[in-house]
C-alpha atoms as a PDB file:
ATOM      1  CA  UNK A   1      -7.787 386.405  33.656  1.00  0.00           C
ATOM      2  CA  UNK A   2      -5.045 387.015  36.203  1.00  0.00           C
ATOM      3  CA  UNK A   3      -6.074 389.920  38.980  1.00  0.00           C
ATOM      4  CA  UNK A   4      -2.749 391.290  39.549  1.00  0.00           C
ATOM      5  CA  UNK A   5      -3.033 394.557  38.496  1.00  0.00           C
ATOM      6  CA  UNK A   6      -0.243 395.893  40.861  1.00  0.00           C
ATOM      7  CA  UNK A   7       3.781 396.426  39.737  1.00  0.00           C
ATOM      8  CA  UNK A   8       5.267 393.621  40.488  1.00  0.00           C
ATOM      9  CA  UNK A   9       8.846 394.068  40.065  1.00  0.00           C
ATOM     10  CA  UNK A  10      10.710 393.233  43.180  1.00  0.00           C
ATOM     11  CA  UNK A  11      12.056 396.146  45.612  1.00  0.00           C
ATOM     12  CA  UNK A  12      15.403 396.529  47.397  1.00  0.00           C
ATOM     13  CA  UNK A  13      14.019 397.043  50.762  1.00  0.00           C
ATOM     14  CA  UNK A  14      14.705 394.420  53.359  1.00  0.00           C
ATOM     15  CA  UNK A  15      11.777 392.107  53.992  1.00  0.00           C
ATOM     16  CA  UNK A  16      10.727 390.654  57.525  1.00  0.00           C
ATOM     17  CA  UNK A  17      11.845 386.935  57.712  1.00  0.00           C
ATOM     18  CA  UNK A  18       9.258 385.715  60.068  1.00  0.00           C
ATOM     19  CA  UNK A  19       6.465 383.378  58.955  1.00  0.00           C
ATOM     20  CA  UNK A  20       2.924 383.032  60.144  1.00  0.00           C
ATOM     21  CA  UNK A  21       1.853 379.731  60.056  1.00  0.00           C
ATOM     22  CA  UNK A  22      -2.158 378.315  60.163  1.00  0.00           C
ATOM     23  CA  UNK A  23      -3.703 377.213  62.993  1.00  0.00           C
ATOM     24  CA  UNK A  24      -4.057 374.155  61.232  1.00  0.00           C
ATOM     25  CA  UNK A  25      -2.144 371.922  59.571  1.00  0.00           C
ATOM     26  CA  UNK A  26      -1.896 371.425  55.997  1.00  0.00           C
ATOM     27  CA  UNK A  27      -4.276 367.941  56.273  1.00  0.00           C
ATOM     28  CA  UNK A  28      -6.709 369.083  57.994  1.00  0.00           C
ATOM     29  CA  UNK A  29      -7.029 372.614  55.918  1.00  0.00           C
ATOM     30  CA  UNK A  30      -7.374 369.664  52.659  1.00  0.00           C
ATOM     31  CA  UNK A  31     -10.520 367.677  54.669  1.00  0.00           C
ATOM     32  CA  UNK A  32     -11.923 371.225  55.454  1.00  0.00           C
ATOM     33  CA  UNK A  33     -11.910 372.138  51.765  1.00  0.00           C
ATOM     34  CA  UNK A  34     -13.078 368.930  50.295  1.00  0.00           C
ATOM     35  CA  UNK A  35     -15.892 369.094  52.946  1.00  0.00           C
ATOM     36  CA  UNK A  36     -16.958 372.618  52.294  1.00  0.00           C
ATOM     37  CA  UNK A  37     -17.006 371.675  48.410  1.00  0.00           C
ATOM     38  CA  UNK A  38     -19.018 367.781  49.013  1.00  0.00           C
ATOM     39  CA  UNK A  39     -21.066 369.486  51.234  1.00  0.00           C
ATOM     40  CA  UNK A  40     -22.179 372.320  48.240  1.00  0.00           C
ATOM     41  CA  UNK A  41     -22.046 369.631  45.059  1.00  0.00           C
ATOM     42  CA  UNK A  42     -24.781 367.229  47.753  1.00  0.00           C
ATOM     43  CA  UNK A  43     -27.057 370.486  48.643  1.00  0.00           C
ATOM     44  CA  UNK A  44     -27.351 371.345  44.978  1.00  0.00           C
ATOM     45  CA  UNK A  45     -27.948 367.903  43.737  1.00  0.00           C
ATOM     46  CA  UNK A  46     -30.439 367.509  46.134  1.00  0.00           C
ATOM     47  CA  UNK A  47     -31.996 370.654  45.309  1.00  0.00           C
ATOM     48  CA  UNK A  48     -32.366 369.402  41.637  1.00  0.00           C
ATOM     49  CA  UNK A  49     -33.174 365.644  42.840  1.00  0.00           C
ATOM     50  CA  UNK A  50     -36.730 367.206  44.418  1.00  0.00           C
ATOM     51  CA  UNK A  51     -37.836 369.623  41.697  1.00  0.00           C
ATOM     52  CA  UNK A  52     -36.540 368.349  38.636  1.00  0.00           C
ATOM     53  CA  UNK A  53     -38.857 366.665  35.939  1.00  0.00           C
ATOM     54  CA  UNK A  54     -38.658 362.783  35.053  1.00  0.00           C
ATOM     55  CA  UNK A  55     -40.091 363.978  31.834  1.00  0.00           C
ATOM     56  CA  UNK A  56     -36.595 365.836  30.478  1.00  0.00           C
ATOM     57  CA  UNK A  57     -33.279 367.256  31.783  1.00  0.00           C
ATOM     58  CA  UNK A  58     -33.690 370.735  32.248  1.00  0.00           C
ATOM     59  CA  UNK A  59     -30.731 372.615  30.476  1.00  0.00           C
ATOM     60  CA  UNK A  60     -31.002 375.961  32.831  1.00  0.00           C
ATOM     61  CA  UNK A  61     -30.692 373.334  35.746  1.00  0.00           C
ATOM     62  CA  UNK A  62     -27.612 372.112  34.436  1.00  0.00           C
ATOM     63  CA  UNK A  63     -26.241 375.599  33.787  1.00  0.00           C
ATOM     64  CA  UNK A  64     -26.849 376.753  37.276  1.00  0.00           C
ATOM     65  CA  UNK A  65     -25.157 372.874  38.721  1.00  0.00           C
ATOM     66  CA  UNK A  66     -22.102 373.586  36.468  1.00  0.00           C
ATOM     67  CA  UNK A  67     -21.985 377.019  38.444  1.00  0.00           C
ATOM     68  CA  UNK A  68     -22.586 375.485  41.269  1.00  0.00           C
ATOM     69  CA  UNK A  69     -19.285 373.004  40.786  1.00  0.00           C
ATOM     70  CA  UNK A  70     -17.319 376.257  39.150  1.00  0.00           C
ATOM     71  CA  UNK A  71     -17.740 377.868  42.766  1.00  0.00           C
ATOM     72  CA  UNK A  72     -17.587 374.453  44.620  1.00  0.00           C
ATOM     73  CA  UNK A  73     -13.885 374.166  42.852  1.00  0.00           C
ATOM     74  CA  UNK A  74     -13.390 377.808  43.812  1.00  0.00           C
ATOM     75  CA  UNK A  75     -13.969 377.047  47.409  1.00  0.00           C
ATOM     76  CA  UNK A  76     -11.020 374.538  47.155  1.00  0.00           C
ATOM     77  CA  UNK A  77      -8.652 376.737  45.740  1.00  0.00           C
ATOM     78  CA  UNK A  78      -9.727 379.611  48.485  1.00  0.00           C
ATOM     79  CA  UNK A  79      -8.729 376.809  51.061  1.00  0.00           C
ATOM     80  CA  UNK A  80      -5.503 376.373  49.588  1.00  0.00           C
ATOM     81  CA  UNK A  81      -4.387 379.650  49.025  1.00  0.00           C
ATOM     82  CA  UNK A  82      -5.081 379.808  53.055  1.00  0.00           C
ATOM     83  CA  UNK A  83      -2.909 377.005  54.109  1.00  0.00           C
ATOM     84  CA  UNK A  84      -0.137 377.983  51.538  1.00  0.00           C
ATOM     85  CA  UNK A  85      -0.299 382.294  52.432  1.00  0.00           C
ATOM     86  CA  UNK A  86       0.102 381.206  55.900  1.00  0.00           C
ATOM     87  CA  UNK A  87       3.114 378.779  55.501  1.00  0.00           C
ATOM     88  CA  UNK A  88       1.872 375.506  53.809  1.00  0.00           C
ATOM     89  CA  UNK A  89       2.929 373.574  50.959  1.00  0.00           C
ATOM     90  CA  UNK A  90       2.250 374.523  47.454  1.00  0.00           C
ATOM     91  CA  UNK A  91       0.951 370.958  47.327  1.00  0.00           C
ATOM     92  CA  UNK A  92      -1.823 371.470  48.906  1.00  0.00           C
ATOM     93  CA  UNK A  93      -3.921 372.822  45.803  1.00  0.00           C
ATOM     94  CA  UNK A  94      -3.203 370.105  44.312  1.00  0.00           C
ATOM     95  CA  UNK A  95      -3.977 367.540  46.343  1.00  0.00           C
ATOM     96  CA  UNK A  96      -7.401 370.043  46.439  1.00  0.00           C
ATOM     97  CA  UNK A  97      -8.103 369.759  43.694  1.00  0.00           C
ATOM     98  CA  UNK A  98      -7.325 366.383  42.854  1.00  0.00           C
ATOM     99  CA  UNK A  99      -9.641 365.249  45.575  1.00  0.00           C
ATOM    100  CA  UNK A 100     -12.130 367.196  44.724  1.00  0.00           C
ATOM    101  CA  UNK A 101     -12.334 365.301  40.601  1.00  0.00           C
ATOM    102  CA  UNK A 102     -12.522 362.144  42.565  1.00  0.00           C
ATOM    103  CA  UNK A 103     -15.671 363.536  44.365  1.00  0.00           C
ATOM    104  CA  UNK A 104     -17.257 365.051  41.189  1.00  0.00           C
ATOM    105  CA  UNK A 105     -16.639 361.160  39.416  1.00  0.00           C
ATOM    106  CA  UNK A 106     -19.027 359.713  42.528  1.00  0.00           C
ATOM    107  CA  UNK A 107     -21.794 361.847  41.011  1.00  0.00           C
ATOM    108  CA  UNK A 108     -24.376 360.748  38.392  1.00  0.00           C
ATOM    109  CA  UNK A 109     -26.906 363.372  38.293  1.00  0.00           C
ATOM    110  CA  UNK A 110     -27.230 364.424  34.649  1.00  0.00           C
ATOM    111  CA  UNK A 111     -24.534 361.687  33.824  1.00  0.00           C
ATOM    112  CA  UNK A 112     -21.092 361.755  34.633  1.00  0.00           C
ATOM    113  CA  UNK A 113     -18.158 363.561  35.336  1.00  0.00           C
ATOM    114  CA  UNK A 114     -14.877 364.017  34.350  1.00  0.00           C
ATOM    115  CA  UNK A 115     -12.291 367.307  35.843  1.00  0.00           C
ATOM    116  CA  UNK A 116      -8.978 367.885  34.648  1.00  0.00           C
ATOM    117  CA  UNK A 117      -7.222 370.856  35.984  1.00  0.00           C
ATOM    118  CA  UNK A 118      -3.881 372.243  34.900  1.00  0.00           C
ATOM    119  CA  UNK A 119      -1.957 374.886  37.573  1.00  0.00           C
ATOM    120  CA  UNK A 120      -0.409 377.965  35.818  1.00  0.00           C
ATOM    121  CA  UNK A 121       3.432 378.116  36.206  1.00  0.00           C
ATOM    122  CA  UNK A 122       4.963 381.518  34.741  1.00  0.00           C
ATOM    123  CA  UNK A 123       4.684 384.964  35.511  1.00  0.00           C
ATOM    124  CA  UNK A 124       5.736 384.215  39.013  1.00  0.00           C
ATOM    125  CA  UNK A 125       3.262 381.397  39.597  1.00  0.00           C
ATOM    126  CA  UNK A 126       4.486 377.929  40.509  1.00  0.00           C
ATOM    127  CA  UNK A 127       2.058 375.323  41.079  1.00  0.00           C
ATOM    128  CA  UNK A 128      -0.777 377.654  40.821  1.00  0.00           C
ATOM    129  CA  UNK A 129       0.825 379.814  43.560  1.00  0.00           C
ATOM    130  CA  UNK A 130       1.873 383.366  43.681  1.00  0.00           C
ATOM    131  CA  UNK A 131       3.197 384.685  47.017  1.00  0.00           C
ATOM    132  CA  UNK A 132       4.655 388.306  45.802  1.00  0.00           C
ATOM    133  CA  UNK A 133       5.418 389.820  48.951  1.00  0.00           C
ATOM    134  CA  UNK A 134       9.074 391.588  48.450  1.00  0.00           C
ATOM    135  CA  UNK A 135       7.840 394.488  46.818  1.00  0.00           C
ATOM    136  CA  UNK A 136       7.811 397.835  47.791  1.00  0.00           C
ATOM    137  CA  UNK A 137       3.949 399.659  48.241  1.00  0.00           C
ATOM    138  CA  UNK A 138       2.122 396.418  46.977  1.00  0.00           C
ATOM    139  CA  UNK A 139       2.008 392.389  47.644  1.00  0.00           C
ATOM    140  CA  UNK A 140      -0.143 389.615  45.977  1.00  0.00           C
ATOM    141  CA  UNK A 141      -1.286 386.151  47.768  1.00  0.00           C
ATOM    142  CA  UNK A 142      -2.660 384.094  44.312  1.00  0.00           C
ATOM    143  CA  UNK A 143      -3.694 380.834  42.513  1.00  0.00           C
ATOM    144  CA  UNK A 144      -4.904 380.132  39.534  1.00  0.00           C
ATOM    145  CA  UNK A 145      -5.874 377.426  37.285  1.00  0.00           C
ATOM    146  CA  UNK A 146      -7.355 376.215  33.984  1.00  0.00           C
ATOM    147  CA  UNK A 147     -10.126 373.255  33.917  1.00  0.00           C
ATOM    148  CA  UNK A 148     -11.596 370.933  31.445  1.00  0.00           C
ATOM    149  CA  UNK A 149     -15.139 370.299  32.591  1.00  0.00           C
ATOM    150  CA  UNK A 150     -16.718 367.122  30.331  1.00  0.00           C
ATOM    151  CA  UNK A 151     -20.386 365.783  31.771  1.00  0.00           C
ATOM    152  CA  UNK A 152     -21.221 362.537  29.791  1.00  0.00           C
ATOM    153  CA  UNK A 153     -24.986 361.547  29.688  1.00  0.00           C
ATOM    154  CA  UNK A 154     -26.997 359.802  27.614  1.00  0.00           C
ATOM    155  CA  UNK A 155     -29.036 362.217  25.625  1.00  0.00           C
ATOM    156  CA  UNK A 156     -26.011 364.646  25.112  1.00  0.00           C
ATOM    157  CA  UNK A 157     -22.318 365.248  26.107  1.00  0.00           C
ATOM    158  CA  UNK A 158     -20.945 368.832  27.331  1.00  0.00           C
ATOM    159  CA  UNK A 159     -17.732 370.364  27.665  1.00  0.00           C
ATOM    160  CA  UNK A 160     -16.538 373.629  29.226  1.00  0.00           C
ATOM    161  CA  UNK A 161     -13.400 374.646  29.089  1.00  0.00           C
ATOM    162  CA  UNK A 162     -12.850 377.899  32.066  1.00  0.00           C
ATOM    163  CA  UNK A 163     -10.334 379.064  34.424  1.00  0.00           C
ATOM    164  CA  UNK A 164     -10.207 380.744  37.788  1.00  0.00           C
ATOM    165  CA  UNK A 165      -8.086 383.018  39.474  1.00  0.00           C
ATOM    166  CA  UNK A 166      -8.623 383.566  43.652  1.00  0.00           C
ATOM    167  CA  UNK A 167      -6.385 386.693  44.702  1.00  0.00           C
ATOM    168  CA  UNK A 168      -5.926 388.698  47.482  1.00  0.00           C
ATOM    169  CA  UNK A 169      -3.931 392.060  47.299  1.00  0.00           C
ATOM    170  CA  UNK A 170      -2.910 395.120  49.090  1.00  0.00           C
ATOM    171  CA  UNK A 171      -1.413 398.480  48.738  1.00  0.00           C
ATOM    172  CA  UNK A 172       0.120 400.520  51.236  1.00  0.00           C
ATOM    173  CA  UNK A 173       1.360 404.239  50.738  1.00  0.00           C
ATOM    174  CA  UNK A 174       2.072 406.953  53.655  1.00  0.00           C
ATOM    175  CA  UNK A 175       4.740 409.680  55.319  1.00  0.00           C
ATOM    176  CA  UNK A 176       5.358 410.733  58.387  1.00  0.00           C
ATOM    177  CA  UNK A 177       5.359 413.905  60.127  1.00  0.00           C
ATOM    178  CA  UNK A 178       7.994 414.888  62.996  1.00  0.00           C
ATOM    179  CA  UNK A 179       7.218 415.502  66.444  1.00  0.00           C
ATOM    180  CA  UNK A 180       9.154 416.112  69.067  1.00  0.00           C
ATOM    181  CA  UNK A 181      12.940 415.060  68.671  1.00  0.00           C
ATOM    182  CA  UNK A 182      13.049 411.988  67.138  1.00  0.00           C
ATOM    183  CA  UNK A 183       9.625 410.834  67.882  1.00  0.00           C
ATOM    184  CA  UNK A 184       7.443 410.829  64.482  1.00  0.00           C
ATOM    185  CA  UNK A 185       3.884 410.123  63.918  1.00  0.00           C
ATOM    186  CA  UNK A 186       3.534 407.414  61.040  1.00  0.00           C
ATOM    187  CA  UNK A 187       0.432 408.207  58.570  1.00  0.00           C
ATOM    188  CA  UNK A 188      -0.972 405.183  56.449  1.00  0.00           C
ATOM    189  CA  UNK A 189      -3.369 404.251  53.727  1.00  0.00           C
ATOM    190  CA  UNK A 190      -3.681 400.403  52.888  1.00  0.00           C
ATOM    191  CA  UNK A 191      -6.423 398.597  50.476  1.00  0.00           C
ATOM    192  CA  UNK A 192      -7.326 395.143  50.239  1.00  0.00           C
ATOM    193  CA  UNK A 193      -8.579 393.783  47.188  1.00  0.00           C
ATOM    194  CA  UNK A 194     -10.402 390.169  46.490  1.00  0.00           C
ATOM    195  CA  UNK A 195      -9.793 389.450  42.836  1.00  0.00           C
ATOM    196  CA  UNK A 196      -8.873 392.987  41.952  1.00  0.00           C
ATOM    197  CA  UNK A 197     -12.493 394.186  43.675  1.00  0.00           C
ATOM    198  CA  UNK A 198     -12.172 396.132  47.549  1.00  0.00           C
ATOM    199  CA  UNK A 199     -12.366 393.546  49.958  1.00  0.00           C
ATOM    200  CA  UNK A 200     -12.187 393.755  53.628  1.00  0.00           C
ATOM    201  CA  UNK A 201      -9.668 392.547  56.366  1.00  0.00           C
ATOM    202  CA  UNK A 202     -10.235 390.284  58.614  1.00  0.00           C
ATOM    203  CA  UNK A 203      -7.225 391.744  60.731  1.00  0.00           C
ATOM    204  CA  UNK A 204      -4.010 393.799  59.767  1.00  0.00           C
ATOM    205  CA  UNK A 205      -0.828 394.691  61.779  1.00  0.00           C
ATOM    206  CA  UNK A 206       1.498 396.415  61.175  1.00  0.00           C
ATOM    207  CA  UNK A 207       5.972 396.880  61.740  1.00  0.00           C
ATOM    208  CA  UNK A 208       8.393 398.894  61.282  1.00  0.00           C
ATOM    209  CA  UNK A 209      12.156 398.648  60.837  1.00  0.00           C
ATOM    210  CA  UNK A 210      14.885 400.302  63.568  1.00  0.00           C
ATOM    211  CA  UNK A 211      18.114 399.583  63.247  1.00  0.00           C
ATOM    212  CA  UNK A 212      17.617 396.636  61.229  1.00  0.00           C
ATOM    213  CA  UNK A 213      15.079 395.010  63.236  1.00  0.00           C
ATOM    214  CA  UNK A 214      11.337 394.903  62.587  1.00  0.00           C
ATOM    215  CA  UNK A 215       9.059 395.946  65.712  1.00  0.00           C
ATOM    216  CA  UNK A 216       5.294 395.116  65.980  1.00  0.00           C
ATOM    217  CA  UNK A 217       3.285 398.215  66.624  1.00  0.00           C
ATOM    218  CA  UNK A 218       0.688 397.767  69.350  1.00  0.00           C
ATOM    219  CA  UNK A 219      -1.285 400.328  71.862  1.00  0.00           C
ATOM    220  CA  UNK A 220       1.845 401.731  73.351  1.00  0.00           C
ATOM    221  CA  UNK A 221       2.345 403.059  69.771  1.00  0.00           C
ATOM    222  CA  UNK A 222      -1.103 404.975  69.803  1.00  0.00           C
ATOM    223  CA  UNK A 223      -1.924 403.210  67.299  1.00  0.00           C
ATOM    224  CA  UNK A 224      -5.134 404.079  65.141  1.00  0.00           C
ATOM    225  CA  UNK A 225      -6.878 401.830  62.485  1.00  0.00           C
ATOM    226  CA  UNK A 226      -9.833 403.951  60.956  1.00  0.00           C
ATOM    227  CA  UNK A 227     -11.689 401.293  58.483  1.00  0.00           C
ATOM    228  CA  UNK A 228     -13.709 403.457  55.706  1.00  0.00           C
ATOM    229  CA  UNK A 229     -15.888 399.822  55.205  1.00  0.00           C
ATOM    230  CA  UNK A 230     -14.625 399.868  51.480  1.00  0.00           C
ATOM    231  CA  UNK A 231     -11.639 398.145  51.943  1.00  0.00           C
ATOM    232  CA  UNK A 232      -9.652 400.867  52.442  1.00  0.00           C
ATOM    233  CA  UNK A 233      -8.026 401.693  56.225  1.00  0.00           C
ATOM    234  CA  UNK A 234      -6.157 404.672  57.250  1.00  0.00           C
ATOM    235  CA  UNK A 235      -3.202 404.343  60.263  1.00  0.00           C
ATOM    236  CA  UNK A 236      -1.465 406.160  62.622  1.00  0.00           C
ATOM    237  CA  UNK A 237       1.168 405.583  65.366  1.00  0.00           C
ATOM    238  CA  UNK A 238       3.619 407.142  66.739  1.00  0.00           C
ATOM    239  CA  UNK A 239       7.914 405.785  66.742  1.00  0.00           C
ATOM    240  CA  UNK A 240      10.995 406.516  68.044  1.00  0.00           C
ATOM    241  CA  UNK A 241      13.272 406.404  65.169  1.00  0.00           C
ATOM    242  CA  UNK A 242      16.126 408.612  64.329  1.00  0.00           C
ATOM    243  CA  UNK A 243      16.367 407.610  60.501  1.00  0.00           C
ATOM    244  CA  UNK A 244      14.894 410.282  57.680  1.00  0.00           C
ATOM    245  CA  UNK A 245      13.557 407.408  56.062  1.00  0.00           C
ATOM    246  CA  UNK A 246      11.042 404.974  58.311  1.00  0.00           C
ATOM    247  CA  UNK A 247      10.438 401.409  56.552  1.00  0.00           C
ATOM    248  CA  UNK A 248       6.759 399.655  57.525  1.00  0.00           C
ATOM    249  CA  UNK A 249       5.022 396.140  57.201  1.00  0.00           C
ATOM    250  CA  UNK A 250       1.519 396.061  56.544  1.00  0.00           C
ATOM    251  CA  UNK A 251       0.487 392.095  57.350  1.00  0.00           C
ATOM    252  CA  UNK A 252      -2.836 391.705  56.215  1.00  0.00           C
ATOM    253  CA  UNK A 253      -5.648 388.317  56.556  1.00  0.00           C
ATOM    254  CA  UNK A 254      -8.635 388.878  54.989  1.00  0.00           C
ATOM    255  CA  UNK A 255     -12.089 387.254  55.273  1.00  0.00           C
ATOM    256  CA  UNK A 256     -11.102 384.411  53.666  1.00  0.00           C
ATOM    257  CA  UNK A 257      -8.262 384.168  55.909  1.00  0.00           C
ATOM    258  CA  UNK A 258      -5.807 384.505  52.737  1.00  0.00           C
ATOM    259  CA  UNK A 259      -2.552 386.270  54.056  1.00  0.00           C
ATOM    260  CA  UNK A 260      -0.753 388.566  52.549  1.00  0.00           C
ATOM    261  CA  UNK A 261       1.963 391.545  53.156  1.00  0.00           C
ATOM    262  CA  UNK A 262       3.358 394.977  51.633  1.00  0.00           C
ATOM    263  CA  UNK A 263       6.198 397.385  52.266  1.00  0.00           C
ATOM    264  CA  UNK A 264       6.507 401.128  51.709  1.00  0.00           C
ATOM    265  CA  UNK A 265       9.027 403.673  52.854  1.00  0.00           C
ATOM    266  CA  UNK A 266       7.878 406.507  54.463  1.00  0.00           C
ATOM    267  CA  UNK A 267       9.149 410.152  54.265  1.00  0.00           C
ATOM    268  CA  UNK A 268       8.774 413.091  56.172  1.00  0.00           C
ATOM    269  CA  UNK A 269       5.740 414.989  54.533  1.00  0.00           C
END
């Protein structure tokens, strides 16, 4: 199930060229991932190793440890989506993920383990990645892919067949209202959502275009971020802008440190 539930047909407006790159580099975002995930498959296999029963396997145990490698494959793809939002290679969820199979193969507790994953391409995803920034009141960081799941052991073999989708998205809608010549006071709402649920941000900033250049809006704006703790944040600053018509940037991170941005036009209210 894709969590895009935003229009995501592409806007005319003019989009701000400049990239924001992760602290780290792709590699080490990869070694992060894969440790975060070995680290989760060897507490939960350790978990099972001391209470489990030499007697028989228990099948709620093995329900919960395929959870526990759902999520652990989940945490790869959240690691991925970082380094890519913030100017990585698409690669890099593959390489993810393909890393991660090779740890799941080292495993043997309730048998073994085979992961194949398959990256959606279509509907704007390519390699599993959806970046769909250029549109006007909305923007989508994304990946998403299918998995076979097959655990071979000796008193019975399992397959699960699932797929998961880890997105981050925004909306952004507001006006302005004039003050004195052409000084106007900018009025925002923006949302964050974590697979179409409110989320919150881990920081947002925010532009906006004069004479075809994008400026950053600090404290000499008077700028104002009230955060309702639901996800949704209301601005206001102030510009000096003679247009009608005032074009702003919402650039959004969120907990995950997934990156994403949105565009709206504001109007005089």
């Amino acid at each position: 199930m894709l969590y895009t539930p935003f229009d995501l047909g592409c806007g005319n407006m003019k989009t701000c060229q400049k990239k924001f790159r992760a602290n780290s580099s792709g590699q080490l975002l990869i070694v992060a991932a894969l440790a975060i995930a070995i680290l989760i498959s060897s507490t939960t296999i350790y978990v099972y190793e001391v209470s489990k029963e030499t007697s028989s396997q228990d099948y709620s145990s093995i329900s919960n440890f395929i959870l526990a490698i759902k999520q652990s494959a989940r945490n790869a793809m959240i690691s991925a989506l970082s380094n890519v939002s913030n100017g990585g290679e698409k690669t890099v969820l593959a390489a993810n993920l393909n890393e991660f199979s090779q740890v799941l193969r080292s495993l043997s507790y309730f048998g073994t383990y085979h992961l194949v994953f398959t990256l959606f391409n279509g509907s704007n995803y390519d390699e599993g990645i959806l970046l769909f920034w250029n549109t006007s009141d909305a923007g989508v960081s994304s990946a998403y892919a299918n998995f076979n799941l097959k655990i071979y052991s000796m008193a019975e073999n399992f397959t699960f067949d699932y797929d998961a989708n880890v997105t981050t998205a925004i909306t952004i809608s507001g006006y302005y209202t004039r003050l004195a010549g052409d000084e106007k006071q900018i009025n925002l709402t923006c949302s964050v959502y974590n697979e179409g649920k409110p989320a919150l941000a881990r920081n947002l900033t925010f532009y906006y275009e004069s004479l075809g250049s994008w400026i950053p809006v600090n404290s000499s704006n008077n700028l104002s971020i009230k955060d309702y703790g639901n996800g949704t944040y209301r601005i206001s600053f102030t510009v000096l802008v003679p247009s009608d018509s005032i074009q702003v940037s919402a650039r959004v991170h969120d907990l995950r440190n997934v990156f994403v941005r949105a565009n709206t036009t504001c109007y005089e209210a």
